[in-house]
N, C-alpha and C. Protein backbone atom coordinates (compact mmCIF):
# COMPACT_ATOMS: atom_id res chain seq x y z
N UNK A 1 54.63 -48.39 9.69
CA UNK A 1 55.85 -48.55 10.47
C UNK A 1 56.06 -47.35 11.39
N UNK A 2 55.67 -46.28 11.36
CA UNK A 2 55.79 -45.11 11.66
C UNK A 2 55.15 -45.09 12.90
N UNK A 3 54.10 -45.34 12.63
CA UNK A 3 52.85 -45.67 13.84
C UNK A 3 53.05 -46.57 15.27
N UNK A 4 53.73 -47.80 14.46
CA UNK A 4 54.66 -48.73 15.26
C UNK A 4 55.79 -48.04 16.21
N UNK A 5 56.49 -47.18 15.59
CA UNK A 5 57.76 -46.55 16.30
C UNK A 5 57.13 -45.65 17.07
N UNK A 6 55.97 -44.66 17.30
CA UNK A 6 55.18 -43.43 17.76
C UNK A 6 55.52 -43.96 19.14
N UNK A 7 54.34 -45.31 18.95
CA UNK A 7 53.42 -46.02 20.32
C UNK A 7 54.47 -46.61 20.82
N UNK A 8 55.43 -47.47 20.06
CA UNK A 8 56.74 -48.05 20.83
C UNK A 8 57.37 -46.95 22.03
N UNK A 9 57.91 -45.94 21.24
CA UNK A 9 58.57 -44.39 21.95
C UNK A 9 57.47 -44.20 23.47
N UNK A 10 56.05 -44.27 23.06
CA UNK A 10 55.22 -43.87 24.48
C UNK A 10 55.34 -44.93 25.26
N UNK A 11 55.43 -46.07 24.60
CA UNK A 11 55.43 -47.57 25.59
C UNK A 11 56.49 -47.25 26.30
N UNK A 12 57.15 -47.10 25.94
CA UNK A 12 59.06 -46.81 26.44
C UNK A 12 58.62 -45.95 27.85
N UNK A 13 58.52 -44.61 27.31
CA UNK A 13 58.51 -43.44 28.31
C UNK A 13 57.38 -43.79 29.66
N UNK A 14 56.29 -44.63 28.64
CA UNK A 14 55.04 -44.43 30.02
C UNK A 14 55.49 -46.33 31.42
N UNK A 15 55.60 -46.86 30.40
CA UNK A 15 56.76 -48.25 31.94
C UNK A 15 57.22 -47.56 32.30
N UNK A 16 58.67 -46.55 32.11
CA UNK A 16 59.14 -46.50 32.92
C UNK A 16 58.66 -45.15 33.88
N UNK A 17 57.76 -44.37 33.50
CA UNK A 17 56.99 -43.49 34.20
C UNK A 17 55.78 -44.73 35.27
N UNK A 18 55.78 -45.53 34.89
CA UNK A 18 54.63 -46.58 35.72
C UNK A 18 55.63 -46.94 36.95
N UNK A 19 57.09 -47.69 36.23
CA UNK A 19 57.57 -48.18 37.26
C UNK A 19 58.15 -46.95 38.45
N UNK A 20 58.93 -46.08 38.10
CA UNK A 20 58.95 -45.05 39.11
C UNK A 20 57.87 -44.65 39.94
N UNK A 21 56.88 -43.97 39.42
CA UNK A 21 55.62 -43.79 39.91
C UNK A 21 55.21 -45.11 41.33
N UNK A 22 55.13 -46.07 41.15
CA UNK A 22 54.61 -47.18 41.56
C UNK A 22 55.85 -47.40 42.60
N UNK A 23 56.60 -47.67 42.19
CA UNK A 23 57.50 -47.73 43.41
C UNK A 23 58.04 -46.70 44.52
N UNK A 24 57.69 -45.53 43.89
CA UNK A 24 57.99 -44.54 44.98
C UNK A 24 56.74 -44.57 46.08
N UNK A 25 55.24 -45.26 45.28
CA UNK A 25 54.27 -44.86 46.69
C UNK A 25 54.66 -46.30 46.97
N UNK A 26 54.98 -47.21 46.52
CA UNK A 26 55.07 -48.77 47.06
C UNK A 26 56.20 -48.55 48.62
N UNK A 27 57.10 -47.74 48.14
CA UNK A 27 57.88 -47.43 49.17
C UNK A 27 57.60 -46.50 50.22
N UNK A 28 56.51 -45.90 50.20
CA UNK A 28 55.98 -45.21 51.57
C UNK A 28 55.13 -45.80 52.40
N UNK A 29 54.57 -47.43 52.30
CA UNK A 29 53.42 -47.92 52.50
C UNK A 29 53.81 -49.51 53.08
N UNK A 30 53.11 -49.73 54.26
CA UNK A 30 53.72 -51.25 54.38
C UNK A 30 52.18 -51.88 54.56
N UNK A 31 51.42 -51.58 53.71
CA UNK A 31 50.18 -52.48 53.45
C UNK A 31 50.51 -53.36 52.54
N UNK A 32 50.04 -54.24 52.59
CA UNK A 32 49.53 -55.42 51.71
C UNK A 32 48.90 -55.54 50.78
N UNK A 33 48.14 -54.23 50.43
CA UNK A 33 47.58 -53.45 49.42
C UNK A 33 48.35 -52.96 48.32
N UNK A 34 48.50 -53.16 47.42
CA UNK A 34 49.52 -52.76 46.03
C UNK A 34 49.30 -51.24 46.07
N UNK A 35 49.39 -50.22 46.30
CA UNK A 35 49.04 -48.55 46.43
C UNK A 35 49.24 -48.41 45.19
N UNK A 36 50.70 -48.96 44.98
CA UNK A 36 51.17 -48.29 43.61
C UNK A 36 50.71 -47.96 42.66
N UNK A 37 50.17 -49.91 42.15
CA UNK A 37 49.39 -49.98 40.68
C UNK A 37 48.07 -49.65 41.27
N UNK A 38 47.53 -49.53 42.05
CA UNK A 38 46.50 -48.64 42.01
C UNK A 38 46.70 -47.11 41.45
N UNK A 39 47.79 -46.70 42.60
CA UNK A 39 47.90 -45.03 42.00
C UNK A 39 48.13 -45.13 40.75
N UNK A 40 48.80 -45.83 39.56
CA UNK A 40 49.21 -45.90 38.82
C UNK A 40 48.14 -45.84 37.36
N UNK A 41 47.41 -47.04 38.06
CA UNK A 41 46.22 -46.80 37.32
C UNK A 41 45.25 -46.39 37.33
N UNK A 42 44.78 -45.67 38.57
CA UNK A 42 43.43 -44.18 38.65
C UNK A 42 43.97 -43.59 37.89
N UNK A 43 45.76 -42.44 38.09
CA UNK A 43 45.97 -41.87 37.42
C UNK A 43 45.98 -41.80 35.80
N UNK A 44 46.45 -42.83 35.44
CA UNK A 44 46.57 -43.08 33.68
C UNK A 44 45.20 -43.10 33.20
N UNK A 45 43.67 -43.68 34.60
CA UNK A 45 42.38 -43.42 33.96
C UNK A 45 41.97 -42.34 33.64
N UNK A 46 42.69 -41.59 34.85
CA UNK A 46 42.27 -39.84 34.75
C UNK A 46 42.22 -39.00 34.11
N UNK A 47 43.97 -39.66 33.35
CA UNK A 47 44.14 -39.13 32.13
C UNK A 47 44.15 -39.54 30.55
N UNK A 48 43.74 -40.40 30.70
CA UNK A 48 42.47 -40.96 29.63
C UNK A 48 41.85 -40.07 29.02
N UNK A 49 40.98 -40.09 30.42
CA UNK A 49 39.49 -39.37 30.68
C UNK A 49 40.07 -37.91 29.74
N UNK A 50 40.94 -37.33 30.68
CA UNK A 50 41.12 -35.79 29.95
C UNK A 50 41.62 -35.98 28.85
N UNK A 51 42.30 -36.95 28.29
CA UNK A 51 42.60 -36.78 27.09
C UNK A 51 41.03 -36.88 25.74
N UNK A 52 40.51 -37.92 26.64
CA UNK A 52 39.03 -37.97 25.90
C UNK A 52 38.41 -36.74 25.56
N UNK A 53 38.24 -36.39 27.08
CA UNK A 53 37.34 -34.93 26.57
C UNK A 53 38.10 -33.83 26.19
N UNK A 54 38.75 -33.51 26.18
CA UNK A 54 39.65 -32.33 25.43
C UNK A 54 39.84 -32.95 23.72
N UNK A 55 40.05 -34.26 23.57
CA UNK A 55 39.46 -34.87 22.13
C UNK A 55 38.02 -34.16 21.28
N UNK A 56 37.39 -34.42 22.25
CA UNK A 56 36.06 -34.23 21.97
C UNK A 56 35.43 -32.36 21.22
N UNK A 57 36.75 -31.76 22.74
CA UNK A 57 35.93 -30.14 22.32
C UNK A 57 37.19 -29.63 21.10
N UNK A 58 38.48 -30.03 20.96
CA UNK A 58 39.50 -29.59 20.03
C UNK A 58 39.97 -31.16 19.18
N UNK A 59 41.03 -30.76 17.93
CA UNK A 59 41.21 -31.72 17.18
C UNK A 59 42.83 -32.31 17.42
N UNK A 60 42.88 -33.51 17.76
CA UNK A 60 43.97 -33.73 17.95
C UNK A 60 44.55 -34.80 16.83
N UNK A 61 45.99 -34.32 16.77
CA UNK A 61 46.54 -35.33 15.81
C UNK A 61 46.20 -36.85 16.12
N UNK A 62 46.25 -37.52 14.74
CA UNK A 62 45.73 -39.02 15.79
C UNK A 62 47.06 -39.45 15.63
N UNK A 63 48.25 -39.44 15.21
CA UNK A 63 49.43 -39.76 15.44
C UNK A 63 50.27 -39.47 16.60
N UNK A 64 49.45 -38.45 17.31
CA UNK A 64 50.02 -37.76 18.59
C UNK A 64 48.78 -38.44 19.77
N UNK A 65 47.78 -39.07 18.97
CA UNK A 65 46.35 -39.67 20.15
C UNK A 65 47.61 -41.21 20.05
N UNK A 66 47.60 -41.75 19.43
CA UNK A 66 48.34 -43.18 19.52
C UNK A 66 49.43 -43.23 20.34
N UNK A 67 50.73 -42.24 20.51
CA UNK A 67 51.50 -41.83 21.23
C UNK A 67 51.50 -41.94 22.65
N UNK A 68 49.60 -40.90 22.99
CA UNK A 68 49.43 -41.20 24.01
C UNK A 68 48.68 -42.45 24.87
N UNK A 69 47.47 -41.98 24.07
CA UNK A 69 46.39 -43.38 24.14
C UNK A 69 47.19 -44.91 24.36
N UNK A 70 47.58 -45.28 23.53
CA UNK A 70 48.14 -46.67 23.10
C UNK A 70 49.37 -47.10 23.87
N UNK A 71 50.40 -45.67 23.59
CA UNK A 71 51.81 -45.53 23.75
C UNK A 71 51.97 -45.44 25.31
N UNK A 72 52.40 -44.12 25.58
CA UNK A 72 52.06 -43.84 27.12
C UNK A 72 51.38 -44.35 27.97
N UNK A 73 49.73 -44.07 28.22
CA UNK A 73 48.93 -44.70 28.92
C UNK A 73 48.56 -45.61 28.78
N UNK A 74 48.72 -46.74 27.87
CA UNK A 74 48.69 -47.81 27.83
C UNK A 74 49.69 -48.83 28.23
N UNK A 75 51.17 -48.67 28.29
CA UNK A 75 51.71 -48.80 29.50
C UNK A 75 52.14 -48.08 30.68
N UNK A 76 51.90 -47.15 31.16
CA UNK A 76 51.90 -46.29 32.25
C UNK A 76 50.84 -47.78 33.17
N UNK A 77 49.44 -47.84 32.77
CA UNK A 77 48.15 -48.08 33.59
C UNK A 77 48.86 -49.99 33.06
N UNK A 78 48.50 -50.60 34.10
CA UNK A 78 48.84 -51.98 33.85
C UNK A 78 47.89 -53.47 34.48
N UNK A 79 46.74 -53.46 33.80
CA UNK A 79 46.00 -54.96 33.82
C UNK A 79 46.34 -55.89 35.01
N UNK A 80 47.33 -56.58 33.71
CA UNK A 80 48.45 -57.51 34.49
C UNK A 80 49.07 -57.86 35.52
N UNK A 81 49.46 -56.66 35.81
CA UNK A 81 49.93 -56.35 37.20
C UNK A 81 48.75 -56.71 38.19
N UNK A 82 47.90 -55.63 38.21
CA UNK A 82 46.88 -55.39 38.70
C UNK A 82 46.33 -57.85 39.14
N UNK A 83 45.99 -58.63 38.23
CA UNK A 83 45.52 -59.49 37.88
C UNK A 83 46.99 -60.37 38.77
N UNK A 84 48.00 -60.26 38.62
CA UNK A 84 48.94 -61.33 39.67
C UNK A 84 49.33 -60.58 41.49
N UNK A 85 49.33 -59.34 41.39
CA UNK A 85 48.57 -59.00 42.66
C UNK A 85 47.47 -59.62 43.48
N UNK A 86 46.54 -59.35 42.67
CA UNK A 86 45.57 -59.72 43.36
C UNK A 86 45.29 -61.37 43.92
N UNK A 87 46.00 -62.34 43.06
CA UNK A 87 45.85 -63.68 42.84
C UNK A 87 46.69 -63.92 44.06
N UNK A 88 48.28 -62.76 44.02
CA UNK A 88 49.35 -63.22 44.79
C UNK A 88 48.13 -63.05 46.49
N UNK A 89 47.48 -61.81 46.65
CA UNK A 89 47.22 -61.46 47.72
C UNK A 89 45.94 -62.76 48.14
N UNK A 90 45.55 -62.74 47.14
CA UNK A 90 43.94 -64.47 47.38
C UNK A 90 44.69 -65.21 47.77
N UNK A 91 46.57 -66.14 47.36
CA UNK A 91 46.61 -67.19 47.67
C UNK A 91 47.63 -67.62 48.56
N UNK A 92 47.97 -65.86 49.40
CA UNK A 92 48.72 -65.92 50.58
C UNK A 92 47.95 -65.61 51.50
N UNK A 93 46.69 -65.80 51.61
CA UNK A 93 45.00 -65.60 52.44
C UNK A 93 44.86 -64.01 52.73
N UNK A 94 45.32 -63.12 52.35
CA UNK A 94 44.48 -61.53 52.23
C UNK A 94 43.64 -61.67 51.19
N UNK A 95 42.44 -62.01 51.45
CA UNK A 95 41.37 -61.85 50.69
C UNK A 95 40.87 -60.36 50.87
N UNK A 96 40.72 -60.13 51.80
CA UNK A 96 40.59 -58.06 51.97
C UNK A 96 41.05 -57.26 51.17
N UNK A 97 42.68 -57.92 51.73
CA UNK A 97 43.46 -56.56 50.62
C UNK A 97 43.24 -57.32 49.11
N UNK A 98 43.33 -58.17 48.62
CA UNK A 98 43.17 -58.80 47.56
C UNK A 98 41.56 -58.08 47.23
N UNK A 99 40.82 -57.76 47.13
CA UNK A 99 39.38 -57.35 47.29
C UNK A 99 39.37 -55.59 47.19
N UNK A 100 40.31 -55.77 48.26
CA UNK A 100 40.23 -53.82 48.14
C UNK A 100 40.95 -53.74 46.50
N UNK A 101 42.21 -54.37 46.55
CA UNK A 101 42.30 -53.82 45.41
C UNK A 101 42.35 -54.05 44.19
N UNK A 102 41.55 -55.24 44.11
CA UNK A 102 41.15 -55.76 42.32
C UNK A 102 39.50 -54.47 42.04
N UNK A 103 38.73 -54.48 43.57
CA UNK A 103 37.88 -53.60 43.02
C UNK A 103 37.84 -52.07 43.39
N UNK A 104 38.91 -51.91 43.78
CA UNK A 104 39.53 -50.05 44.42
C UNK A 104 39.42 -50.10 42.66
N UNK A 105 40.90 -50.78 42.03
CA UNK A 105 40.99 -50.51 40.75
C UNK A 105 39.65 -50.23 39.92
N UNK A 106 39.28 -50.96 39.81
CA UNK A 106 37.88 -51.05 38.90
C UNK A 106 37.31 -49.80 39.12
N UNK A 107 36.77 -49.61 40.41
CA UNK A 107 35.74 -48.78 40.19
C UNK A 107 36.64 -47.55 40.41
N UNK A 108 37.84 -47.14 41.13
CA UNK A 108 38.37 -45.68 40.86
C UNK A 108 38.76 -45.45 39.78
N UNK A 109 38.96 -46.45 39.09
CA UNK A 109 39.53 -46.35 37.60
C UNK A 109 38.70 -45.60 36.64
N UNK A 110 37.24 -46.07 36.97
CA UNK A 110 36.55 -45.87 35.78
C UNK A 110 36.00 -44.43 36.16
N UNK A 111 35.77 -44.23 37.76
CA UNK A 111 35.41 -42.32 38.15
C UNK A 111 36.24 -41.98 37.52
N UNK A 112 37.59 -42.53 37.54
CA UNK A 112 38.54 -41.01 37.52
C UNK A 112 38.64 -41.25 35.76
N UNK A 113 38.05 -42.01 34.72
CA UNK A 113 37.45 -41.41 33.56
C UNK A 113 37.19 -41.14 33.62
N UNK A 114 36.13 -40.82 33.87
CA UNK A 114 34.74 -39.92 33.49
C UNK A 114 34.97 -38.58 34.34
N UNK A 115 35.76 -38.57 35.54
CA UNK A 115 36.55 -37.13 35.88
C UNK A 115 37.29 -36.60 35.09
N UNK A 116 37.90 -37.40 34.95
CA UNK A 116 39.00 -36.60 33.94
C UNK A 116 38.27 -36.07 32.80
N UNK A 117 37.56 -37.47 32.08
CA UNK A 117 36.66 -36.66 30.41
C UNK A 117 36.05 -35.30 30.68
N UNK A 118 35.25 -34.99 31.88
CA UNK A 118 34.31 -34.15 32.28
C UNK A 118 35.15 -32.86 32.53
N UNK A 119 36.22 -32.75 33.55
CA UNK A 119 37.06 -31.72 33.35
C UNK A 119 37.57 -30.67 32.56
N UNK A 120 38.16 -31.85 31.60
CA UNK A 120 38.57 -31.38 29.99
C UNK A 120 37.51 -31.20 29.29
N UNK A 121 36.43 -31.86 29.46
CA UNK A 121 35.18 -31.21 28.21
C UNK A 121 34.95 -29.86 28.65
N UNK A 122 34.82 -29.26 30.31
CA UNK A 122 34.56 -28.19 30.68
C UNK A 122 35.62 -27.09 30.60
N UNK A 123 37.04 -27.76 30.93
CA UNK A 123 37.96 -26.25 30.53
C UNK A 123 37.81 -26.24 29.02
N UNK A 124 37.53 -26.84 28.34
CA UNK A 124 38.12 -26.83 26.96
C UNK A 124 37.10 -26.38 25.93
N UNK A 125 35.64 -26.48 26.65
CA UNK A 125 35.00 -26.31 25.78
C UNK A 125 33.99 -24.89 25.36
């Protein structure tokens, strides 16, 4: 039950850190391109990533890894979103921007793991 309430508390904090986040670049931008949940989710990959590798070289509570992992960045970074975007942008005919950013996501997502892991393995280790 405990565990339940941790990740609930990060779920809490990291939406509404997603939705701010996301709407403040949504509001500087008049592309057709979602910026947001993109920025939204490189960043939460990024920090993944560093949370990974700083895992790796020191020991972290795993009650405080669930918090973040699960809790936080697991709703901070958002799929979903990402998946009715893209559908919205295919079936109002931006196939481009629909394209840029089902695979912007994908593949910046997964650098900015392995940036982030790599970072933190190097300050940390």
């Amino acid at each position: 039950m405990t565990r339940l309430l941790i990740i609930g508390l990060g779920g809490f904090l990291g939406a509404i850190a997603r939705y701010g986040l996301s709407s403040a670049i949504g509001a500087r931008t008049t592309s057709a391109i979602p910026w947001g949940t993109l920025g939204v989710n490189v960043l939460g990959c990024f920090l993944l990533g560093a949370l990974m590798g700083y895992s790796r070289e020191r020991p972290v509570d795993s009650e405080l890894q669930f918090f973040l992992r699960v809790g936080i960045l697991g709703a901070f970074t958002t799929f979903s979103t990402l998946g009715y975007e893209t559908v919205e942008l295919f079936s109002t005919g931006r196939l481009r921007e629909g394209l840029v950013s089902l695979f912007g996501n994908l593949l910046l997502g997964g650098l900015a793991v392995v940036a982030g892991e790599w970072l933190a393995r190097w300050q940390f280790s």
